[in-house]
N, C-alpha and C. Protein backbone atom coordinates (compact mmCIF):
# COMPACT_ATOMS: atom_id res chain seq x y z
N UNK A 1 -0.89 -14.03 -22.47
CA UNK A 1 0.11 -14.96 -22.98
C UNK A 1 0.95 -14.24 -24.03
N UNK A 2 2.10 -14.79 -23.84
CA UNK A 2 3.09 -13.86 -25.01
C UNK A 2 3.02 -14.77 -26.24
N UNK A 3 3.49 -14.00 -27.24
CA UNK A 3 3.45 -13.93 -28.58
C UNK A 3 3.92 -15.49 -28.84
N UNK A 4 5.42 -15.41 -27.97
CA UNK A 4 6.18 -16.87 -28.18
C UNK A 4 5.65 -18.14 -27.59
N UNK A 5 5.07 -17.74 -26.48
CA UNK A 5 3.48 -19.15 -26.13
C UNK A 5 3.08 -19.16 -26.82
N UNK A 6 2.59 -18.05 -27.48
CA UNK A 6 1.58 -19.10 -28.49
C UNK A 6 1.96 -19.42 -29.59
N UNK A 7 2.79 -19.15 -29.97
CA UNK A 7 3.54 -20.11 -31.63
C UNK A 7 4.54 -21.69 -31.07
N UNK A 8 4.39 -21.25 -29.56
CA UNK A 8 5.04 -22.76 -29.04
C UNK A 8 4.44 -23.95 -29.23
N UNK A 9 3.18 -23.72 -29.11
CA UNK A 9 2.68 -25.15 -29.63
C UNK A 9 1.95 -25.38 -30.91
N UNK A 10 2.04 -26.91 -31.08
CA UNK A 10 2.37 -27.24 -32.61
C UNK A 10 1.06 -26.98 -33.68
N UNK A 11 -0.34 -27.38 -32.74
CA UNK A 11 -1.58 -27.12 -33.15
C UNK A 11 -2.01 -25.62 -33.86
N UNK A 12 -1.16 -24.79 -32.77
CA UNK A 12 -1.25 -22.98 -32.84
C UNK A 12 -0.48 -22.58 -33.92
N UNK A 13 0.19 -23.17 -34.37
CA UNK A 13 1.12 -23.01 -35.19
C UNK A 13 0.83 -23.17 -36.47
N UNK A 14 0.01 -24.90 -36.62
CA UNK A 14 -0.68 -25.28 -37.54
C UNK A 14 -1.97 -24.81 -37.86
N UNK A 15 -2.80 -24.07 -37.26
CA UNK A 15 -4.07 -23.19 -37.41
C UNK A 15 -3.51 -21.56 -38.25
N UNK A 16 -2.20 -21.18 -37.27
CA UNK A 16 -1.69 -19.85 -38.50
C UNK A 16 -1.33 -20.22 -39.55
N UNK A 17 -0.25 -21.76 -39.98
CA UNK A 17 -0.39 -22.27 -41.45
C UNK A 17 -2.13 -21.67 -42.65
N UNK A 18 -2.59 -22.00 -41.96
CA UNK A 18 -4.16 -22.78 -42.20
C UNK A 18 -4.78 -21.08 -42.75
N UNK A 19 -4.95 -20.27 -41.69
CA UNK A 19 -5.58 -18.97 -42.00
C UNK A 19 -4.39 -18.09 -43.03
N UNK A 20 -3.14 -18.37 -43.02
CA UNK A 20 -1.89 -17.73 -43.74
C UNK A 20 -2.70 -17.55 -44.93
N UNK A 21 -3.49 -18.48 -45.58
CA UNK A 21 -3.98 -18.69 -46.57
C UNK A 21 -4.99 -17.39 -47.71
N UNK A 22 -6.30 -18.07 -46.47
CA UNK A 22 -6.99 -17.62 -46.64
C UNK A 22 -8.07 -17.08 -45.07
N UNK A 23 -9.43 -16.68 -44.93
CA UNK A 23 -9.64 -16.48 -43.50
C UNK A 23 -10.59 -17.24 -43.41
N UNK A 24 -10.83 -17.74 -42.35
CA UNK A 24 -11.33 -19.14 -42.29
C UNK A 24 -12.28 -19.12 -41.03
N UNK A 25 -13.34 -19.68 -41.15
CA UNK A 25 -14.04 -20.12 -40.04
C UNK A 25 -13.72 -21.19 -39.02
N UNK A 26 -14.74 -20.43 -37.55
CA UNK A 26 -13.96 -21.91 -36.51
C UNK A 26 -14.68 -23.06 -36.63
N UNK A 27 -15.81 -23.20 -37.97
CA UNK A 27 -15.85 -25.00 -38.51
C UNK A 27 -14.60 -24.95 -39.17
N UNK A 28 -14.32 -24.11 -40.07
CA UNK A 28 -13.65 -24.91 -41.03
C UNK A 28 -11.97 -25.12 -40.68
N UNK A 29 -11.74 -24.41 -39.64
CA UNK A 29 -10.90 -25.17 -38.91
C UNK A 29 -10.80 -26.25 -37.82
N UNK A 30 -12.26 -26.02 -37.32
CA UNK A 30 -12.05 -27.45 -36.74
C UNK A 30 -12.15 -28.59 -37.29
N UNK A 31 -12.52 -28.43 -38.46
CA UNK A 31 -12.58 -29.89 -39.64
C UNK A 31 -11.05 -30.16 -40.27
N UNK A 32 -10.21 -29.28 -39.57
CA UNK A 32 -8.56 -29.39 -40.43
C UNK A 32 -7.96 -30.55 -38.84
N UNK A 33 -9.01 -30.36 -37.50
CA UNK A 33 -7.84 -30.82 -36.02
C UNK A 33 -9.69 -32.07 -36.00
N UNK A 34 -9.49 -32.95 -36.56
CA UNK A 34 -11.13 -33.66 -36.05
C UNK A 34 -10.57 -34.55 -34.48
N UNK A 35 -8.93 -34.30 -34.03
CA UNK A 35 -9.24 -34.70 -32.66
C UNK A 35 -9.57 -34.23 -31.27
N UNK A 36 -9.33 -32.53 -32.03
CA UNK A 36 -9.70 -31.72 -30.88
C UNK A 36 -11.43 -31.07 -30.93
N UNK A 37 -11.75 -31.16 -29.51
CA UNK A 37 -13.56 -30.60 -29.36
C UNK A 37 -12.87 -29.05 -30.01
N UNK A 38 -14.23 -28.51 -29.81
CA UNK A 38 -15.22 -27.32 -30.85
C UNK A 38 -14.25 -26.38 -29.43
N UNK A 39 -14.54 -27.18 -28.43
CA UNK A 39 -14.05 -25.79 -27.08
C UNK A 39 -12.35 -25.61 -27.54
N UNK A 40 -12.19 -27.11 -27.31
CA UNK A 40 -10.48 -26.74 -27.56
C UNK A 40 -9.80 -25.82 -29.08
N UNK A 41 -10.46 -26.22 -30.33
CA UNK A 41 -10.12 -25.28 -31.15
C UNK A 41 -10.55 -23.78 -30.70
N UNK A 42 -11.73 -23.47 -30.17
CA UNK A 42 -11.76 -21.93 -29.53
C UNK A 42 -10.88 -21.48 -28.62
N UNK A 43 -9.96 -22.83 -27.70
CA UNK A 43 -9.18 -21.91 -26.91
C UNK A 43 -7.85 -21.76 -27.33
N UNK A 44 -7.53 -22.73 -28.68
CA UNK A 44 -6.50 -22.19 -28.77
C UNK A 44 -6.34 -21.10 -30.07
N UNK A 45 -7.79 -20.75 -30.57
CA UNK A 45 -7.56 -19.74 -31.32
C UNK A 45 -8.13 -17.99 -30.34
N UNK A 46 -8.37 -18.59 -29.05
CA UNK A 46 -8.24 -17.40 -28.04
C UNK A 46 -7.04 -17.13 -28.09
N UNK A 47 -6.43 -18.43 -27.63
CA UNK A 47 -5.09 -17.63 -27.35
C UNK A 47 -4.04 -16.48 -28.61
N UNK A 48 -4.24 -17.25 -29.84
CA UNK A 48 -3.87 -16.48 -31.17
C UNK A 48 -4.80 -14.81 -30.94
N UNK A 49 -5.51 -15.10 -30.42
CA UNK A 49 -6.04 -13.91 -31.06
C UNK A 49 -5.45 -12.67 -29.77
N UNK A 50 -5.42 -13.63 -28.57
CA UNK A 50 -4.96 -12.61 -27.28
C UNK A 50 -3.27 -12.11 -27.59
N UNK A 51 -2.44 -13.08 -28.45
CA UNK A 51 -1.38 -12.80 -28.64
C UNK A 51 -1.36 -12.00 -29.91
N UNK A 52 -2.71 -11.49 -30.23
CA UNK A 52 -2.43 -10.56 -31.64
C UNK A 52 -1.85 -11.03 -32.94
N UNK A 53 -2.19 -12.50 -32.82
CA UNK A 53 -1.72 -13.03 -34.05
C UNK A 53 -3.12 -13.31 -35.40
N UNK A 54 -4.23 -13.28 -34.76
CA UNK A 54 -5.09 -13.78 -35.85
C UNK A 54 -6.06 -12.39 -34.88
N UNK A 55 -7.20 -12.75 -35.88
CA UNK A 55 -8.16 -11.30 -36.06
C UNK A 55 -9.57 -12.09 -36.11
N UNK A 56 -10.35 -11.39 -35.71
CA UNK A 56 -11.69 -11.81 -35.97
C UNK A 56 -12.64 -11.02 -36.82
N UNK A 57 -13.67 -11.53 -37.97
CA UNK A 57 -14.60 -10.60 -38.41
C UNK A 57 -15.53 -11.59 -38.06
N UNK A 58 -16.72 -10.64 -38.44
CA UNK A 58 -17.89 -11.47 -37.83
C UNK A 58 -18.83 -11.18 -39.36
N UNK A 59 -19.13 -12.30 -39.88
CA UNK A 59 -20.20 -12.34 -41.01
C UNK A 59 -21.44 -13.05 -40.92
N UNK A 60 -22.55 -12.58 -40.64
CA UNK A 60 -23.78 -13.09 -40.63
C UNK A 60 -23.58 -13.94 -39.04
N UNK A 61 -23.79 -14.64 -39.15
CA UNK A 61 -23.70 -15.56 -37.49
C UNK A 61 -22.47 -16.52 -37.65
N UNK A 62 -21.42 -15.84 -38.64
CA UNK A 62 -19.99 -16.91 -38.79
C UNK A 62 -18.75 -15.80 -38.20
N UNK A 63 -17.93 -16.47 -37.52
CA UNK A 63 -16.66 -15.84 -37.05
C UNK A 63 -15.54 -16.24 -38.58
N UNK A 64 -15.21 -15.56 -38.50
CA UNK A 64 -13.68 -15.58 -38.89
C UNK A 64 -12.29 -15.00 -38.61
N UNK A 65 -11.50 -16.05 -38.89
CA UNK A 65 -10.37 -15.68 -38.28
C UNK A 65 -9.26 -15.45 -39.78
N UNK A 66 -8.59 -14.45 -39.21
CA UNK A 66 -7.47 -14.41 -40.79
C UNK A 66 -6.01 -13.64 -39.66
N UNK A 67 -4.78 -13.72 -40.17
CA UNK A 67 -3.71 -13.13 -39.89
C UNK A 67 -3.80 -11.80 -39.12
N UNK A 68 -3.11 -11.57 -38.17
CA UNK A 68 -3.14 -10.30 -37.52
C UNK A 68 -1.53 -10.02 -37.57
N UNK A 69 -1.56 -8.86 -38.38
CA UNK A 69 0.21 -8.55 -38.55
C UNK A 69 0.59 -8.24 -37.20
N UNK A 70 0.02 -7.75 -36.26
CA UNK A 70 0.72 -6.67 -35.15
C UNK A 70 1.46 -7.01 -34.11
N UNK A 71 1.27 -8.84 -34.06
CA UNK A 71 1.41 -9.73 -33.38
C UNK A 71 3.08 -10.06 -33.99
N UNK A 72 3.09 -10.31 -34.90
CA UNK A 72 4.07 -10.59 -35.90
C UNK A 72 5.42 -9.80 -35.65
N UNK A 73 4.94 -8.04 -35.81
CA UNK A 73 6.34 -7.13 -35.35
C UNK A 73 7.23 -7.81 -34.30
N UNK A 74 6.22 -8.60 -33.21
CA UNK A 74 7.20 -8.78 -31.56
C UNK A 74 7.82 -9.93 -32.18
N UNK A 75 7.40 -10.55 -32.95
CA UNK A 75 8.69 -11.62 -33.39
C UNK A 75 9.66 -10.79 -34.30
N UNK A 76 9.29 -10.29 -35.62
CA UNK A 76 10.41 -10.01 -36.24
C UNK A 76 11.61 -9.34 -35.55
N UNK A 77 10.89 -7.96 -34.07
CA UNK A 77 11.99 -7.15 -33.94
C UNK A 77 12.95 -7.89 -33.00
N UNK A 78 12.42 -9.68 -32.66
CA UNK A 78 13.16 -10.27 -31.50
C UNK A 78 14.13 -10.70 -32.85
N UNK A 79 13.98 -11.54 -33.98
CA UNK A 79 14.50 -12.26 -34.68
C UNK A 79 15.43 -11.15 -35.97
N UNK A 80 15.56 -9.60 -35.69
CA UNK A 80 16.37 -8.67 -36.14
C UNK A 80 17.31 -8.60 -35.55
N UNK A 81 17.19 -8.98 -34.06
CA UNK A 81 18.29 -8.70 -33.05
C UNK A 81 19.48 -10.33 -33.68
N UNK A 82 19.13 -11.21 -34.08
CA UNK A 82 19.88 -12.42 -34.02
C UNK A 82 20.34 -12.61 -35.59
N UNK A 83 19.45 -11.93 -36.31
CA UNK A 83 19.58 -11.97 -37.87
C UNK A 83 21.27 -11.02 -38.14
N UNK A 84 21.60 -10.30 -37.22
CA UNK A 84 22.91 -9.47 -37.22
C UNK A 84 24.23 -10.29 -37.62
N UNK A 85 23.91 -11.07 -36.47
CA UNK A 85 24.78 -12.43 -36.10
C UNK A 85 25.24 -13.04 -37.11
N UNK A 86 23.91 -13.98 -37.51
CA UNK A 86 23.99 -14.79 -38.96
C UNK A 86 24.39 -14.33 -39.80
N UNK A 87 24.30 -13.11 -40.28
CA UNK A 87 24.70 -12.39 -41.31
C UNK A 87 26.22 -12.11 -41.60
N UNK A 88 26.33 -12.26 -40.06
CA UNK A 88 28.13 -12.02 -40.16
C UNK A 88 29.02 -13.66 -40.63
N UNK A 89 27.91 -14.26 -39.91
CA UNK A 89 28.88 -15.67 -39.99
C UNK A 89 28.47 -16.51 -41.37
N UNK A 90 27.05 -16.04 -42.31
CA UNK A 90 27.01 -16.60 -43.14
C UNK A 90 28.40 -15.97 -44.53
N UNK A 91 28.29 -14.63 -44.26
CA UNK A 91 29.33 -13.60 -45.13
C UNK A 91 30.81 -14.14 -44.55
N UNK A 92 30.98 -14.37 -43.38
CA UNK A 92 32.35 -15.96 -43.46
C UNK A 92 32.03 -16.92 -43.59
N UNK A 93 31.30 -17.63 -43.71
CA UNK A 93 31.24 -19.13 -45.06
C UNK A 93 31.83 -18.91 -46.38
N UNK A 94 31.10 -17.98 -46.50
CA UNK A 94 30.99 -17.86 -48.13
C UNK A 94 32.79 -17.30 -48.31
N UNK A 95 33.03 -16.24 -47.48
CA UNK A 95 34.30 -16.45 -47.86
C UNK A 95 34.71 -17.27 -47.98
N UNK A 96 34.87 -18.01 -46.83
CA UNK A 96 35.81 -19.61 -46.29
C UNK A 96 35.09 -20.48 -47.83
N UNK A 97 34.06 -20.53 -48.70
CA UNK A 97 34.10 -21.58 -49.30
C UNK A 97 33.98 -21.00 -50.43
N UNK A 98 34.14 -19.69 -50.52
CA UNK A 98 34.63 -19.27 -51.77
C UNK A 98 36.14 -19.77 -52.48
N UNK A 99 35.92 -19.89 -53.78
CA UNK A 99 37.07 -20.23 -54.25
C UNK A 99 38.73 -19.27 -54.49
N UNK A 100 38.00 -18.30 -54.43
CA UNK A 100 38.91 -17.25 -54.58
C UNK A 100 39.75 -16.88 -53.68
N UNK A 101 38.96 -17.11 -52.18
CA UNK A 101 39.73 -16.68 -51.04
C UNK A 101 41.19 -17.08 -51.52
N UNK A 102 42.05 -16.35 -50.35
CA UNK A 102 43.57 -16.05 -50.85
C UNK A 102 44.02 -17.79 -50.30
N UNK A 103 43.88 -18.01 -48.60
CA UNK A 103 44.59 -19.31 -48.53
C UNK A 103 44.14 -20.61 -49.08
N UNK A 104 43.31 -20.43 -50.30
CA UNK A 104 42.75 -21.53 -51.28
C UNK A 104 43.45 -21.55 -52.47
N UNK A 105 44.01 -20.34 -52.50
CA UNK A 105 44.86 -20.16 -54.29
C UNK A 105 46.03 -21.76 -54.31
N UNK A 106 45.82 -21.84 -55.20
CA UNK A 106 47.34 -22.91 -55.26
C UNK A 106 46.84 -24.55 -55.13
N UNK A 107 46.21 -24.37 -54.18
CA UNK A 107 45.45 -25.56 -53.43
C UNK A 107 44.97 -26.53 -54.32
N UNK A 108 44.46 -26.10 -55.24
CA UNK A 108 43.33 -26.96 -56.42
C UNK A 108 44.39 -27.71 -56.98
């Protein structure tokens, strides 16, 4: 599954909120979703983890899960490509609602 499946849904999304934090066990996230079973929080923190977004350590007989950056690059270098864009059209706002611009002189 790609990176962008799995931040598509809202649960997957709300579990990376959750570990952003701190790293967390799969009780103590399933005590954050009490409508989803024990299976369903494991499959959708399979899927995080197949998309390289969260990480696993293993302590004593507890999993944990915390942030996996590597997962992360395939979004930023998609959302560098569009950040170009914005950049151009936010730097014309600011002209356009700058006061200074030239066809504003007089105006006030």
């Amino acid at each position: 599954m790609s990176v962008f499946s799995a931040i598509s849904d809202p649960t997957r999304r709300a579990m990376l909120d959750l570990v952003l934090k701190r790293p967390m066990s799969v009780g103590e996230i399933a005590e954050e979703f009490p409508a989803i079973s024990q299976p369903g929080i494991s499959k959708h923190l399979k899927v995080l983890r197949n998309a390289r977004l969260v990480k696993v350590s293993i302590k004593a007989q507890k999993r944990f899960y915390s942030l996996d950056d590597s997962g992360f690059h395939e979004i930023g270098n998609w959302i560098d490509k569009y950040q170009k864009f914005w950049s151009t059209k936010l730097d014309a706002l600011e002209y356009f609602l700058d006061d200074d611009a030239p066809d504003k002189k007089g105006k006030q």
